[in-house]
N, C-alpha and C. Protein backbone atom coordinates (compact mmCIF):
# COMPACT_ATOMS: atom_id res chain seq x y z
N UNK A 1 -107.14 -126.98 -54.45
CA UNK A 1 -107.32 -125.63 -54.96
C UNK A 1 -108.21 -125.67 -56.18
N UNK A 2 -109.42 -124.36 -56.09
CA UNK A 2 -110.04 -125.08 -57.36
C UNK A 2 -109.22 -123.78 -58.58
N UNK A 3 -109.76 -124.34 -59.60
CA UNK A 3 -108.97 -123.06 -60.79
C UNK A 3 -109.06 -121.56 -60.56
N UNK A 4 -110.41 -121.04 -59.90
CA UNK A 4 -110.14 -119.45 -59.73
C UNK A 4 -109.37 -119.28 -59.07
N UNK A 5 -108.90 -120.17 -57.76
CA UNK A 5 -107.69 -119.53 -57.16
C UNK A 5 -106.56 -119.80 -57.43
N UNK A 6 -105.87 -120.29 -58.25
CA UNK A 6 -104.93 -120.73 -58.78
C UNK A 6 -104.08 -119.32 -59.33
N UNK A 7 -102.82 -119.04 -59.30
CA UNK A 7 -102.02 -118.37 -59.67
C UNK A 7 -102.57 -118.05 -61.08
N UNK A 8 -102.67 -117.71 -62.09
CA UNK A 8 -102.50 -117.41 -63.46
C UNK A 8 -101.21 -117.71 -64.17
N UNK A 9 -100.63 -118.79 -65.13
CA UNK A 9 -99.52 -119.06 -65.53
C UNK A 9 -99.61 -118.46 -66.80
N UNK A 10 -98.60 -117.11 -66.86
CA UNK A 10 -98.86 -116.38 -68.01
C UNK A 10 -97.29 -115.91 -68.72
N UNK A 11 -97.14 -116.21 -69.28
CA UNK A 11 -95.69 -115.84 -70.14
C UNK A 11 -96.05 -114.93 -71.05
N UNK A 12 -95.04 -113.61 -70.86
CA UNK A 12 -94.58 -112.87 -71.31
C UNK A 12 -94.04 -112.88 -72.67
N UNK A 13 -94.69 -112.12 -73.50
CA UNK A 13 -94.34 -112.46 -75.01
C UNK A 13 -93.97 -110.94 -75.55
N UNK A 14 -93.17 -110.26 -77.02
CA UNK A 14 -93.39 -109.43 -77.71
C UNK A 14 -92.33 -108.71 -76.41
N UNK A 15 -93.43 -107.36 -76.50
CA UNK A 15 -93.13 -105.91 -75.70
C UNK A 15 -92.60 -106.69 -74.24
N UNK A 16 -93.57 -107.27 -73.45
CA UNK A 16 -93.37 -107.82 -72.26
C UNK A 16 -92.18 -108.98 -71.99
N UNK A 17 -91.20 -109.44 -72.65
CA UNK A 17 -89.88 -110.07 -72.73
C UNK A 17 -88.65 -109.36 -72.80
N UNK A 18 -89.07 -107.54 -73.02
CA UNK A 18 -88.04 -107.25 -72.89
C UNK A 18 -87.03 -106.64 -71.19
N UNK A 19 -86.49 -107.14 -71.24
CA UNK A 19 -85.35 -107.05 -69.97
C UNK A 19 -84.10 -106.47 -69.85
N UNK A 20 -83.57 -105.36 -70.59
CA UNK A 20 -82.19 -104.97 -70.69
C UNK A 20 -82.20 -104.24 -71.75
N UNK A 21 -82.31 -102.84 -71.38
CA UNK A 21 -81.68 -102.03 -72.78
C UNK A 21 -79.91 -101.79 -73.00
N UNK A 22 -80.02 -102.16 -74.39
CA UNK A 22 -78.86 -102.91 -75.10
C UNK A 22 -77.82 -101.97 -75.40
N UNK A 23 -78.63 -100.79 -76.66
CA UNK A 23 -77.69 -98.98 -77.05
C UNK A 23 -78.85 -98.44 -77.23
N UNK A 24 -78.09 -97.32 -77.32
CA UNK A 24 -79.23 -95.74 -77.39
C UNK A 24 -78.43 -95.46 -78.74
N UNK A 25 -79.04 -94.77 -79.23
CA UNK A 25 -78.43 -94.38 -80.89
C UNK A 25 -78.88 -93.09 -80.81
N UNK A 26 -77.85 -91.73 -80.86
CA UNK A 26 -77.65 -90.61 -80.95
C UNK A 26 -77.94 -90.06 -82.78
N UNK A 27 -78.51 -89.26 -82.76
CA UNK A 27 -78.63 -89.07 -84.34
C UNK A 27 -77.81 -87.64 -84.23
N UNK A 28 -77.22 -87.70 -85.79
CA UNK A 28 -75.65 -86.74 -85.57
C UNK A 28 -75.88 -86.03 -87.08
N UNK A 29 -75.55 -84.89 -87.15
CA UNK A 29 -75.35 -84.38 -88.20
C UNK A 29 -73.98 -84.60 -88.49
N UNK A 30 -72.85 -84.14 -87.52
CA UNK A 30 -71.36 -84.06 -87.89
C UNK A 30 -71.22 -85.26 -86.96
N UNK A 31 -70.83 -86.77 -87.51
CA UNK A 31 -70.43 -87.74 -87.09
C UNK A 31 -69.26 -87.84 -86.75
N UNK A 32 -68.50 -87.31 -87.17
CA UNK A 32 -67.14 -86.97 -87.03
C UNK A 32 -66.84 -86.36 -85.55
N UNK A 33 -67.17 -85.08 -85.18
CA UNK A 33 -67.09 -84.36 -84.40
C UNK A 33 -67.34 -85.00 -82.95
N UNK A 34 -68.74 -85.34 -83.34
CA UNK A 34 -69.73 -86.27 -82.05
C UNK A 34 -68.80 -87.22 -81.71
N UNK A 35 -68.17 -88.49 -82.62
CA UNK A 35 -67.13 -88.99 -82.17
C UNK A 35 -65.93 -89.00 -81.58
N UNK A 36 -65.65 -87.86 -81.98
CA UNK A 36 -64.22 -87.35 -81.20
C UNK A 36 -64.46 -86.91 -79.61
N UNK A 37 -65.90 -85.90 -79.54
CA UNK A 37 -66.07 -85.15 -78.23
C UNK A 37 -66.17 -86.67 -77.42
N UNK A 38 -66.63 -87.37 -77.51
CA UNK A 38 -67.07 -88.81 -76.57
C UNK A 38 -66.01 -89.46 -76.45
N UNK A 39 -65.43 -89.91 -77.41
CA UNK A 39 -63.88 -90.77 -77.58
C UNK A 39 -62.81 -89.79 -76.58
N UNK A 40 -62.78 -88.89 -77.34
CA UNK A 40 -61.94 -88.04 -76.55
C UNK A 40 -61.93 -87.91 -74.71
N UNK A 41 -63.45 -87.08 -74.78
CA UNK A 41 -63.56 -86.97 -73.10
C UNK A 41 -63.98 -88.23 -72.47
N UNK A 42 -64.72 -89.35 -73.03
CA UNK A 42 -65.02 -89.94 -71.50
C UNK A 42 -63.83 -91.20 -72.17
N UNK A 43 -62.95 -90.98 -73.18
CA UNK A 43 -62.31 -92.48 -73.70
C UNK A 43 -62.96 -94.01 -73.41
N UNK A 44 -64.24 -93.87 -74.13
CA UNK A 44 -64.95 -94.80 -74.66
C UNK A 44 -64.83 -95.67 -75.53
N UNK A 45 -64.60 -96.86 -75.40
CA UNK A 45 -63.59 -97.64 -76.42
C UNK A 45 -64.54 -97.67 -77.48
N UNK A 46 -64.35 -97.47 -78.77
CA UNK A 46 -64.92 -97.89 -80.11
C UNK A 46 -64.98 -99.54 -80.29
N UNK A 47 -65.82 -99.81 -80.31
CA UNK A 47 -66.49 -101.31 -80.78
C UNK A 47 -67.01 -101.52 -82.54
N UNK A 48 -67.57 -100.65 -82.48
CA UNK A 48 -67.55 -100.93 -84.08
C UNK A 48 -67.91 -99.38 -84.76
N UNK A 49 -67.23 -99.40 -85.83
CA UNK A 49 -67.10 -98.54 -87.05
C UNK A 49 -67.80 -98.35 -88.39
N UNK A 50 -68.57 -97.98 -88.61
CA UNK A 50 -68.93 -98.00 -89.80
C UNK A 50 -68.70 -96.65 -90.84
N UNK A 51 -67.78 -96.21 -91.10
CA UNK A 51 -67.55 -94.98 -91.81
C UNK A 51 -68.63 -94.02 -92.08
N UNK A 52 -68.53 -93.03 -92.25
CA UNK A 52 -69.66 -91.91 -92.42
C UNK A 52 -71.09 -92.41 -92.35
N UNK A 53 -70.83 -93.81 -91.36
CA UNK A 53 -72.25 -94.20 -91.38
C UNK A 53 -72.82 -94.16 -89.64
N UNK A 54 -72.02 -94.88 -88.98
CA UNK A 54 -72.14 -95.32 -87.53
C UNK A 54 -71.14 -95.16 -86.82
N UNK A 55 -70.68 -95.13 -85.54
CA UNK A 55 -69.67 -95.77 -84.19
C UNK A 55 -71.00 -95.92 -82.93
N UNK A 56 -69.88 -97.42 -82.84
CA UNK A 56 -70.50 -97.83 -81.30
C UNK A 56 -69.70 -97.85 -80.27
N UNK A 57 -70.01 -97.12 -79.58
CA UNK A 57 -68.97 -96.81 -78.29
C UNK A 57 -69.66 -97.94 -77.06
N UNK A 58 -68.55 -98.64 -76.21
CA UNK A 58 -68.83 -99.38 -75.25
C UNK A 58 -69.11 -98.38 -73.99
N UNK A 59 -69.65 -98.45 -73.62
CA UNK A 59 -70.57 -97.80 -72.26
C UNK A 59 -70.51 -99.06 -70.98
N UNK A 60 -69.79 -99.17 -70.24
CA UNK A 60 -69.52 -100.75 -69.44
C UNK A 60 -70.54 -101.33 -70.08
N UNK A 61 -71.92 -102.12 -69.60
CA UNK A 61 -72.22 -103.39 -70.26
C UNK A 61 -73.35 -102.50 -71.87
N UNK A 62 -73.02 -101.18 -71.90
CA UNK A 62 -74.03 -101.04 -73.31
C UNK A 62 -73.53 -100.38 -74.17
N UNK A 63 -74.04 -99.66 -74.75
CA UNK A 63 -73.27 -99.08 -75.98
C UNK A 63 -74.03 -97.79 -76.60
N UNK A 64 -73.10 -96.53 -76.82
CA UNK A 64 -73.85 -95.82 -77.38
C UNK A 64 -73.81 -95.46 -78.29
N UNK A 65 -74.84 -95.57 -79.57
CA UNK A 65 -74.46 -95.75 -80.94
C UNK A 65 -74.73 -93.72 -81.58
N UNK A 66 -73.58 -93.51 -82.06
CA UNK A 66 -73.86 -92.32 -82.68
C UNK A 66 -74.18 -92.58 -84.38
N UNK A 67 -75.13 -92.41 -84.67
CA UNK A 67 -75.64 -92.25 -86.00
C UNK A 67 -75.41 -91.09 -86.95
N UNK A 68 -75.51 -90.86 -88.19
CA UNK A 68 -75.47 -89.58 -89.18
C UNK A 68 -76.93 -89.94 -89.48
N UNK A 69 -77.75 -88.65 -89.16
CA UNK A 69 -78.59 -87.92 -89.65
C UNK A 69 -79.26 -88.44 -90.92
N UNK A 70 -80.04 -88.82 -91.72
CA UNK A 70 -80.37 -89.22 -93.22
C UNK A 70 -80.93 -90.37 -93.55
N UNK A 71 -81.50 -91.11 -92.83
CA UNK A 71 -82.93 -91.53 -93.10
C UNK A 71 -83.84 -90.53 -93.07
N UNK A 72 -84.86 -91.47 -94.13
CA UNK A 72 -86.13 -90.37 -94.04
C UNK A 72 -86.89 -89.81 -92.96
N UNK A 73 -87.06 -91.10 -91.50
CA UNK A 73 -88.08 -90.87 -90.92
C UNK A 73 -87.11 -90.36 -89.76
N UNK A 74 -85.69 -89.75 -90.02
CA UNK A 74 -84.79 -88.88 -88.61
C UNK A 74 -85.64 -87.98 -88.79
N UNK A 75 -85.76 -87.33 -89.36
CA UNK A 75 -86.60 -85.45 -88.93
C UNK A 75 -85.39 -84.85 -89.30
N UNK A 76 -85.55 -83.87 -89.21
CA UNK A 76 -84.95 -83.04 -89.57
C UNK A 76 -83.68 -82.22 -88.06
N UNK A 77 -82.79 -81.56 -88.03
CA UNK A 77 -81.81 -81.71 -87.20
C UNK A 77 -82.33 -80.52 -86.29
N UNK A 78 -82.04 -80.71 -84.66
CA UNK A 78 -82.85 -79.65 -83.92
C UNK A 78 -82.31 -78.64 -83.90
N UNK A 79 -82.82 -77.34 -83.04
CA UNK A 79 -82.43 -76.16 -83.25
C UNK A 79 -81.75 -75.95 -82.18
N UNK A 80 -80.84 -75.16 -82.46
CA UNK A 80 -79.21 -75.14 -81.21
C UNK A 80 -79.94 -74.79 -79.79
N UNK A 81 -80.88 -73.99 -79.87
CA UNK A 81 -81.55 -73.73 -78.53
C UNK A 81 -82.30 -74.83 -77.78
N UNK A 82 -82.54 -75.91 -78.61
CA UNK A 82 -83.00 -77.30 -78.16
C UNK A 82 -82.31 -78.35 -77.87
N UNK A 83 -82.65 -79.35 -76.77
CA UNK A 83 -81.98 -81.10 -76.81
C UNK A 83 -83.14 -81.84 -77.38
N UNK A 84 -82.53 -83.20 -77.93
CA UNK A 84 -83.35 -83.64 -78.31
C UNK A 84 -83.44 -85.18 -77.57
N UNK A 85 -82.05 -84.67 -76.82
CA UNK A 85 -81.92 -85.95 -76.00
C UNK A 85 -80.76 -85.74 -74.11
N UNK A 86 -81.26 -86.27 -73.58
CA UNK A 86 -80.14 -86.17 -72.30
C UNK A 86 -79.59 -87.72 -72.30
N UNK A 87 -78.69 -87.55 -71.98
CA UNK A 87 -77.64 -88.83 -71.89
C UNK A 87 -76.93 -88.64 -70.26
N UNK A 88 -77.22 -89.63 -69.38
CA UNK A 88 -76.80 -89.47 -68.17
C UNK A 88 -75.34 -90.57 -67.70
N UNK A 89 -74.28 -90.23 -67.47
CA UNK A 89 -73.41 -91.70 -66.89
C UNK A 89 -73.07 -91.23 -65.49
N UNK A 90 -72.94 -92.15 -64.69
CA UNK A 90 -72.44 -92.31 -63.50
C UNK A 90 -71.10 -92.39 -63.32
N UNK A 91 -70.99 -92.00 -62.12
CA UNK A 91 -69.09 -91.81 -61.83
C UNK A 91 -69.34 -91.37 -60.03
N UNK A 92 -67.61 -92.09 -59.50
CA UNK A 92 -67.77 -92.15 -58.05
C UNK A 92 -68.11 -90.61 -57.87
N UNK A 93 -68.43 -90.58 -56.52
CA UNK A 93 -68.10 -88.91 -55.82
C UNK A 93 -67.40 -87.85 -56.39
N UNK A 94 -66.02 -88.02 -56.05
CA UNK A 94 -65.24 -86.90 -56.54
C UNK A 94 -64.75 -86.89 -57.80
N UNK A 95 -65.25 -87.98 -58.41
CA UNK A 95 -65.14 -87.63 -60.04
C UNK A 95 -66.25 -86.47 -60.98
N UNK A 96 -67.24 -86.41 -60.46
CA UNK A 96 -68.31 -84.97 -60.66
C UNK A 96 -67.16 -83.89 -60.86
N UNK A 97 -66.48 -83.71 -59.85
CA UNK A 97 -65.88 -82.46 -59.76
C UNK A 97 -64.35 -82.26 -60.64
N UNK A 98 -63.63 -83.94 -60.57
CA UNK A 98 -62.45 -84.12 -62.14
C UNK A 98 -63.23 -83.48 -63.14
N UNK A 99 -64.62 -84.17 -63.61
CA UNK A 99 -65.22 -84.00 -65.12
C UNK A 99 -65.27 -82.70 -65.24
N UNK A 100 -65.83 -82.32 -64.29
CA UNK A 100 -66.11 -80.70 -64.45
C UNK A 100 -65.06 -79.36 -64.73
N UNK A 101 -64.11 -80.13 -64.05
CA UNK A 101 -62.34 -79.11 -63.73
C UNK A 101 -61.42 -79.83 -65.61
N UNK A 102 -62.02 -80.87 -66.62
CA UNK A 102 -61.79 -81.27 -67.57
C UNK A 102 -62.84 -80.57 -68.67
N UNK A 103 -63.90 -80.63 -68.43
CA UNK A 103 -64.55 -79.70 -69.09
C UNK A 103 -64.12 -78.38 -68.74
N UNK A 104 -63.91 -77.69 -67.86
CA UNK A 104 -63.62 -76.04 -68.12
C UNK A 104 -62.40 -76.39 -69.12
N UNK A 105 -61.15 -77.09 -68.82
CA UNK A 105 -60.21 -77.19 -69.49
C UNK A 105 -60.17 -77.12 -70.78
N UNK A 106 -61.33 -77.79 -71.34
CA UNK A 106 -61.16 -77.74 -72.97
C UNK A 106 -62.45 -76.95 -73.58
N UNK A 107 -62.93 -76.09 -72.97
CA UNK A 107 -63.70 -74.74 -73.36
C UNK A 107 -65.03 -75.76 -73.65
N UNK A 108 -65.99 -76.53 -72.78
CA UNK A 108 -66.62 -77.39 -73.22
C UNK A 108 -67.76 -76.32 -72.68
N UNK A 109 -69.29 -76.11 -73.08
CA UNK A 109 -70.24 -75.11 -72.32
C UNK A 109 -70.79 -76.23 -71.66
N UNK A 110 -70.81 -75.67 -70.28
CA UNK A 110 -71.36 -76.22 -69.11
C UNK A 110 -72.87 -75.60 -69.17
N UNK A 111 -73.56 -76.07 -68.10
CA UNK A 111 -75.19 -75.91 -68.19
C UNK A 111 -75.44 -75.39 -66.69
N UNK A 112 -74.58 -76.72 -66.48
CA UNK A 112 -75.22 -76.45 -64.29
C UNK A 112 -74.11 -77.24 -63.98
N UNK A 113 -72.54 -76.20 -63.27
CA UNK A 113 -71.54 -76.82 -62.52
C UNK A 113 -72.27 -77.73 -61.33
N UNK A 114 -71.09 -78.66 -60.59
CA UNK A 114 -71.61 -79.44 -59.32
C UNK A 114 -72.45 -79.47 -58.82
N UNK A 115 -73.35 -79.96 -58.24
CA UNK A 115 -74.74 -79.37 -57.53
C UNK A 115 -74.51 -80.82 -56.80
N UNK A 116 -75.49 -80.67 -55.77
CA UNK A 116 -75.60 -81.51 -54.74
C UNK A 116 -76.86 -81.69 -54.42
N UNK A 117 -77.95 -82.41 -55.30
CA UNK A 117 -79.16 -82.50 -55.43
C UNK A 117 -80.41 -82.93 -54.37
N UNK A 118 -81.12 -82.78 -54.06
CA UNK A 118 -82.44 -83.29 -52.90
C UNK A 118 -82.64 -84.86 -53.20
N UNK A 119 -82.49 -85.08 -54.60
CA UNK A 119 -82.83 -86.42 -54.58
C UNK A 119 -81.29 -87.38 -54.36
N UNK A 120 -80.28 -86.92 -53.99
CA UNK A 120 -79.06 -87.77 -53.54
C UNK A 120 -78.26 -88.27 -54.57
N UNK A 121 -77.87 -87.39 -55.57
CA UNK A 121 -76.66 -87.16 -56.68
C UNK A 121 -76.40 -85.74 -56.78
N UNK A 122 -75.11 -85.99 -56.82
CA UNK A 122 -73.85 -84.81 -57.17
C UNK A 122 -74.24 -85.34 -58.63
N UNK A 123 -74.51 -83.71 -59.18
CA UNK A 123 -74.71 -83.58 -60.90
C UNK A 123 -73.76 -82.52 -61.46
N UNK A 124 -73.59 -82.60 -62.76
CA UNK A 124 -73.00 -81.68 -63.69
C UNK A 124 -73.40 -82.10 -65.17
N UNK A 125 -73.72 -80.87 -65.26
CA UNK A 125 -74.79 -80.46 -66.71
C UNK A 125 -73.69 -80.02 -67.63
N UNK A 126 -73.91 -80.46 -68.92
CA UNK A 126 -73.59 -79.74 -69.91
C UNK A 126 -73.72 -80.31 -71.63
N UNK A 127 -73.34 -79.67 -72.18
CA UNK A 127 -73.50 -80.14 -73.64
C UNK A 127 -73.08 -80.83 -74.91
N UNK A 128 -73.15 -81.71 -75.76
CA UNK A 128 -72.42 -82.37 -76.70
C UNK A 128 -72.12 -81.38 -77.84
N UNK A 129 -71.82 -81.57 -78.93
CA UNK A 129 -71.34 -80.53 -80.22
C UNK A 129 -72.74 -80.55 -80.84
N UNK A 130 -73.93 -81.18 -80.73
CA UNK A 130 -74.89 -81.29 -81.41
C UNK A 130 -76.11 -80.59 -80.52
N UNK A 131 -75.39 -80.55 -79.32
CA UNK A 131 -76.50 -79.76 -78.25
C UNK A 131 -77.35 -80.30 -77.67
N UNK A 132 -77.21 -81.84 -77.50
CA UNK A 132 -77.87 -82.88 -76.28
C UNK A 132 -77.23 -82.71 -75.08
N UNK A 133 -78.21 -82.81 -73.59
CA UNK A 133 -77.36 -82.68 -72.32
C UNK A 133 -76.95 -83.53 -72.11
N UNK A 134 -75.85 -83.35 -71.58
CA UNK A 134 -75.12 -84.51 -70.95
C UNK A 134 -75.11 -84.20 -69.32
N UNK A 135 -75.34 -85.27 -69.00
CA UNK A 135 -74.94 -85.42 -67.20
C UNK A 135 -74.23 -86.66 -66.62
N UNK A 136 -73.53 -86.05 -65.73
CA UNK A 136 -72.23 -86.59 -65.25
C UNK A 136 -72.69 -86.87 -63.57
N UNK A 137 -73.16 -87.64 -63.21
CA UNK A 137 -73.77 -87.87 -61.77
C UNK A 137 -73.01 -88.67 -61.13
N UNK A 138 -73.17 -89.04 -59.39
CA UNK A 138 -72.78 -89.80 -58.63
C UNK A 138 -74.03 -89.47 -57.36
N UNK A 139 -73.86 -90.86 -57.11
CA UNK A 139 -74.79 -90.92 -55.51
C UNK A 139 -73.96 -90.75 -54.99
N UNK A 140 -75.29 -89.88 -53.66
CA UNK A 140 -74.70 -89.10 -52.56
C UNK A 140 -75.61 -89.49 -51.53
N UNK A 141 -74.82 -89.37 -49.91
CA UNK A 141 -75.51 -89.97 -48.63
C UNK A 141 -76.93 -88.42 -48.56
N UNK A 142 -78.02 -88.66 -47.48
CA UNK A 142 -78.51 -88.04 -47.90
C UNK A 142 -78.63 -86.32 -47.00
N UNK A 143 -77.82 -86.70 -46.19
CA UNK A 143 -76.94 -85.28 -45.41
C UNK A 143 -76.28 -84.76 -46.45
N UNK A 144 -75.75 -84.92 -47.30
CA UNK A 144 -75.13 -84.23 -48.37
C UNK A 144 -76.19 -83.72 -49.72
N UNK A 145 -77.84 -83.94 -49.10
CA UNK A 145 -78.28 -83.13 -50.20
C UNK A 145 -78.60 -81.59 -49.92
N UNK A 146 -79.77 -80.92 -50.75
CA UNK A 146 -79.79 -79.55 -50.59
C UNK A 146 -80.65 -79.29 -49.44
N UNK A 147 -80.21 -78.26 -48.60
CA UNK A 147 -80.62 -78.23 -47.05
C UNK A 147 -82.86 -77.73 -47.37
N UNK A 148 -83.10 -77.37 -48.56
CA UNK A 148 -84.39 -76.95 -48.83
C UNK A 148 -84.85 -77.86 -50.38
N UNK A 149 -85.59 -78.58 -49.90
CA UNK A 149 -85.70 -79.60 -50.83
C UNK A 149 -86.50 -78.93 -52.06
N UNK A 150 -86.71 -79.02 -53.20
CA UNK A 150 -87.26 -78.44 -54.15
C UNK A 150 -88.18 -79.23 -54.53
N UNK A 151 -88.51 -80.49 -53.99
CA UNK A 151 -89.82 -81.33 -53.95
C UNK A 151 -89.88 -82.38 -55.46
N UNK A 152 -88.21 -82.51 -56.00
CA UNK A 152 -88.51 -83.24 -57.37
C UNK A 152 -87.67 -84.63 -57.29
N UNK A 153 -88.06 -85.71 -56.99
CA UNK A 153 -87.56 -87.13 -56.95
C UNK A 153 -87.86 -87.30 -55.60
N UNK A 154 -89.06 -86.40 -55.03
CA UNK A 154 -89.22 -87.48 -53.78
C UNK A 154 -89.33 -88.94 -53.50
N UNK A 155 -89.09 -89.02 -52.75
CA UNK A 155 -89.13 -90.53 -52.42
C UNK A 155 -90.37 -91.39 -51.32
N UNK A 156 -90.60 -90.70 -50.60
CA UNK A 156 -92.03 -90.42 -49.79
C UNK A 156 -92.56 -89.47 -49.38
N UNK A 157 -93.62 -89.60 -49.49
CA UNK A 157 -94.77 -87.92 -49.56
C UNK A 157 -94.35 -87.53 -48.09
N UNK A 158 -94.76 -86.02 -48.60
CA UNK A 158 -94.69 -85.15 -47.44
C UNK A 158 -95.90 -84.95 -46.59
């Protein structure tokens, strides 16, 4: 083999080594609150604590870190009519529809009850105390999506 055809032996350095996102860090005005709605509804075990500073909630293998607001370069806190972030977790089938029948329960504002999506998840929309979406999904076979596809997560062209 002469050298142009030779594979290229190239290792991945910096940006290109990374393999696994680790936590997402929520920025919070009322740290307090944010902690409770998460602890509370999805009983997310607390991993670490840092008083009016941090919690890291275990997420099976990650973690989602809720922050307080107050570094310089957070910005400033969004406006209730805005997200500034969606946060998605997975759950079997008929758990979409527990979360949802637990959220009406504790006066939580929903966005978009159950749906049964084109791209093959059962979803449910709704909101944190700070006004990021939250979604509550599960895969679904694909007879169980919407009988008129709305053309968003195709999977092969039409």
């Amino acid at each position: 083999m002469n050298e142009a055809s030779e594979p290229a032996m190239t290792a991945k350095g910096g940006f290109g080594a990374v393999r696994s996102l680790d936590y997402v860090i929520v920025l919070c005005d009322d740290l307090d609150e944010m902690r409770r709605f998460y602890v509370d509804l999805f009983c997310f075990q607390v991993e670490q604590d840092v008083p009016d500073r941090m919690v890291f909630l275990r997420v099976g293998a990650l973690f989602l870190g809720l922050r307080r607001r107050g570094r310089g370069y957070d910005g400033p806190s969004i406006a209730a009519a805005s997200a500034s972030v969606q946060i998605s977790f997975r759950v079997p089938p008929a758990d979409v529809d527990t979360a949802y029948q637990t959220l009406l329960d504790k006066g939580v504002e929903i966005i978009e009850g159950p749906t049964n999506q084109d791209w093959c998840h059962r979803t449910l929309f709704f909101r944190d105390p700070e006004g990021n979406i939250v979604e509550v999904f599960a895969d679904i076979h694909p007879r169980e999506t919407l009988p008129s596809p709305s053309g968003v997560h195709l999977l092969v062209p039409q």
